[in-house]
Protein backbone atom coordinates (compact mmCIF):
# COMPACT_ATOMS: atom_id res chain seq x y z
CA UNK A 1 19.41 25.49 -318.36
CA UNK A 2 17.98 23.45 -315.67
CA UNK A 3 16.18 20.55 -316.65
CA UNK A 4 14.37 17.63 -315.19
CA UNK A 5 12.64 14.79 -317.07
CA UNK A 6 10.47 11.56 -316.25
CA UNK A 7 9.94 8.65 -317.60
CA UNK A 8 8.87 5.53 -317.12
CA UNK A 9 5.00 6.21 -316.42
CA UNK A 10 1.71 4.37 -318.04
CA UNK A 11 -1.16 2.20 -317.58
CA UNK A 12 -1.04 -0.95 -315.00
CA UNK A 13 -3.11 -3.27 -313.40
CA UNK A 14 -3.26 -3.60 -309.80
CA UNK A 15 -0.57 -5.04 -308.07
CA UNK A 16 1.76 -4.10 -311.02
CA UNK A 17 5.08 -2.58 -310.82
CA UNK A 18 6.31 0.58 -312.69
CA UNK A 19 9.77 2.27 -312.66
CA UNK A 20 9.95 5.72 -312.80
CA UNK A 21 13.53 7.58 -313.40
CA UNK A 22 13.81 11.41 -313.30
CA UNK A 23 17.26 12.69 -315.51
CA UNK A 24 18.66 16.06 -314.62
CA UNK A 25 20.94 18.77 -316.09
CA UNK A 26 21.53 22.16 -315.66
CA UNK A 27 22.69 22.05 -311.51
CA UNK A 28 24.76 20.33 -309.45
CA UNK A 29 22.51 16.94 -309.42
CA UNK A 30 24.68 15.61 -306.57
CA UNK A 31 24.08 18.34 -303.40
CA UNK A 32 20.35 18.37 -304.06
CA UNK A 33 17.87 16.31 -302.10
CA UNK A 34 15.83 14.96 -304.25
CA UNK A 35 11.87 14.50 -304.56
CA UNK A 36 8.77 12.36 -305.98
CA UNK A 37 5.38 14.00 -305.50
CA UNK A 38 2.23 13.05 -307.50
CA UNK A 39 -1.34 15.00 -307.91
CA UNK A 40 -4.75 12.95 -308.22
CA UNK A 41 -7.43 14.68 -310.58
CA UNK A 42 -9.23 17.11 -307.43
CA UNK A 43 -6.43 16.21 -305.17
CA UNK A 44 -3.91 18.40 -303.73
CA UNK A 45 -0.03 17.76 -304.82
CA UNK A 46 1.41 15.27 -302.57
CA UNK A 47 5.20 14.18 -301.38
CA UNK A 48 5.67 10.29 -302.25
CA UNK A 49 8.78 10.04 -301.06
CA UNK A 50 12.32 12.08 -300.60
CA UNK A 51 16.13 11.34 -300.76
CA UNK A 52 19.26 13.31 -299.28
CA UNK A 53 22.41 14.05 -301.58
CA UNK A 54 24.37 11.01 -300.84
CA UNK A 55 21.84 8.56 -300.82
CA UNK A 56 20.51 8.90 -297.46
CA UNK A 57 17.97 10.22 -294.97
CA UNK A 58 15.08 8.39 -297.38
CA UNK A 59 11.51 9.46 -296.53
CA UNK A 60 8.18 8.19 -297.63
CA UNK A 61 4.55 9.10 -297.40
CA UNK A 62 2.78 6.29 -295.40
CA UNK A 63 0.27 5.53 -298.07
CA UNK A 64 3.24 4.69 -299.96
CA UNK A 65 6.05 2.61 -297.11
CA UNK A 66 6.88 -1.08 -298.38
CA UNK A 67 5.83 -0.62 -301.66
CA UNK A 68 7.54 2.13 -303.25
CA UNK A 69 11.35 2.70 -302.84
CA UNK A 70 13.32 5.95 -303.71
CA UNK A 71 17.28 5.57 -304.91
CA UNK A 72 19.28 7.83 -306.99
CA UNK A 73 22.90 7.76 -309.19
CA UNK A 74 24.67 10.70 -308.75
CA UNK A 75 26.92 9.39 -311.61
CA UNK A 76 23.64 9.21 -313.87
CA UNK A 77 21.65 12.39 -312.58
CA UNK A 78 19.18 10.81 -312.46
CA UNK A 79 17.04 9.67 -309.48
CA UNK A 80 14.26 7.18 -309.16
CA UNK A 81 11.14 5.86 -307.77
CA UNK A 82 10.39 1.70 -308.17
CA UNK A 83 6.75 1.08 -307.97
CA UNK A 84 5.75 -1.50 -306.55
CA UNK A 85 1.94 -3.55 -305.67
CA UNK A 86 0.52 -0.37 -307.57
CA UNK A 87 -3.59 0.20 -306.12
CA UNK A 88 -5.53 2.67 -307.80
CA UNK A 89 -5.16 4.95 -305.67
CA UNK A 90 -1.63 5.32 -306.83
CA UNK A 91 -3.29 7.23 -309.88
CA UNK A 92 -1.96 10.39 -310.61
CA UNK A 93 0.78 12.60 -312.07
CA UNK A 94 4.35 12.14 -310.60
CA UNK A 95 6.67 15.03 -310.55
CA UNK A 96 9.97 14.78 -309.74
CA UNK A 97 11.18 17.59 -307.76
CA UNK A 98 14.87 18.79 -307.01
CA UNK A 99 15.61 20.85 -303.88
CA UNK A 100 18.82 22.75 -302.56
CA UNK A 101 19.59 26.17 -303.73
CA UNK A 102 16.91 25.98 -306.17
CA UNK A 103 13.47 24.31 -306.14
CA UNK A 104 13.20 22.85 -309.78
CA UNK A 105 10.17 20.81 -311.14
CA UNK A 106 9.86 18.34 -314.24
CA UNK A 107 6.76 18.42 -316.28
CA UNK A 108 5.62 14.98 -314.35
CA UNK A 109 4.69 11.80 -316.12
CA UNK A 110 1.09 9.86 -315.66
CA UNK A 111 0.24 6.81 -313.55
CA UNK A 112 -2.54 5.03 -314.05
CA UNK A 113 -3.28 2.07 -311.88
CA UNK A 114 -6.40 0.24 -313.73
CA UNK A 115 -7.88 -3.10 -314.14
């Protein structure tokens, strides 16, 4: 049974830092590339940011470059996404997101940037 959960969400002020980790079972963690996305209330779903199987070819949305970074332990299963000078417009549900063979989902995990 596939599975992916966060953690790691919750209320901070601006310019805060949050750590979110994503830990999967159920595939073969290691040959998937690996996604954060995150939905504002009326906002479409967005991609945050993106990492290949071994660590590599790292992408990020531009509202997001030199503050958030993406990493991953393929030891762990687990990938995920430090936070970092968090704005409020940073508010929203992250998902984590794993892509290969499959296209599996977690049930996301709130943000909330807020003074």
């Amino acid at each position: 049974q596939v599975q992916l959960v966060e953690s790691g969400g919750g209320l901070v002020q601006p310019g805060g830092s949050l750590r979110l980790s994503c830990a999967a079972s159920g595939f073969t963690f290691s040959s998937y590339v690996m996604k954060w996305h995150r939905q504002a209330p009326g906002k479409e779903r967005e991609l945050v940011a993106s990492i290949g199987s071994a660590a590599s070819r790292l992408r990020y949305a531009d509202s997001v470059k030199g503050r958030f970074t993406i990493s991953r332990d393929n030891t762990k299963n687990t990938v995920y996404l430090q936070m970092n000078n968090l704005k409020p417009e940073d508010t929203a549900v992250y998902y984590c997101n794993a892509v290969q063979w499959g296209d599996y989902w977690g049930q996301g995990t709130q943000v909330t940037v807020s003074s």
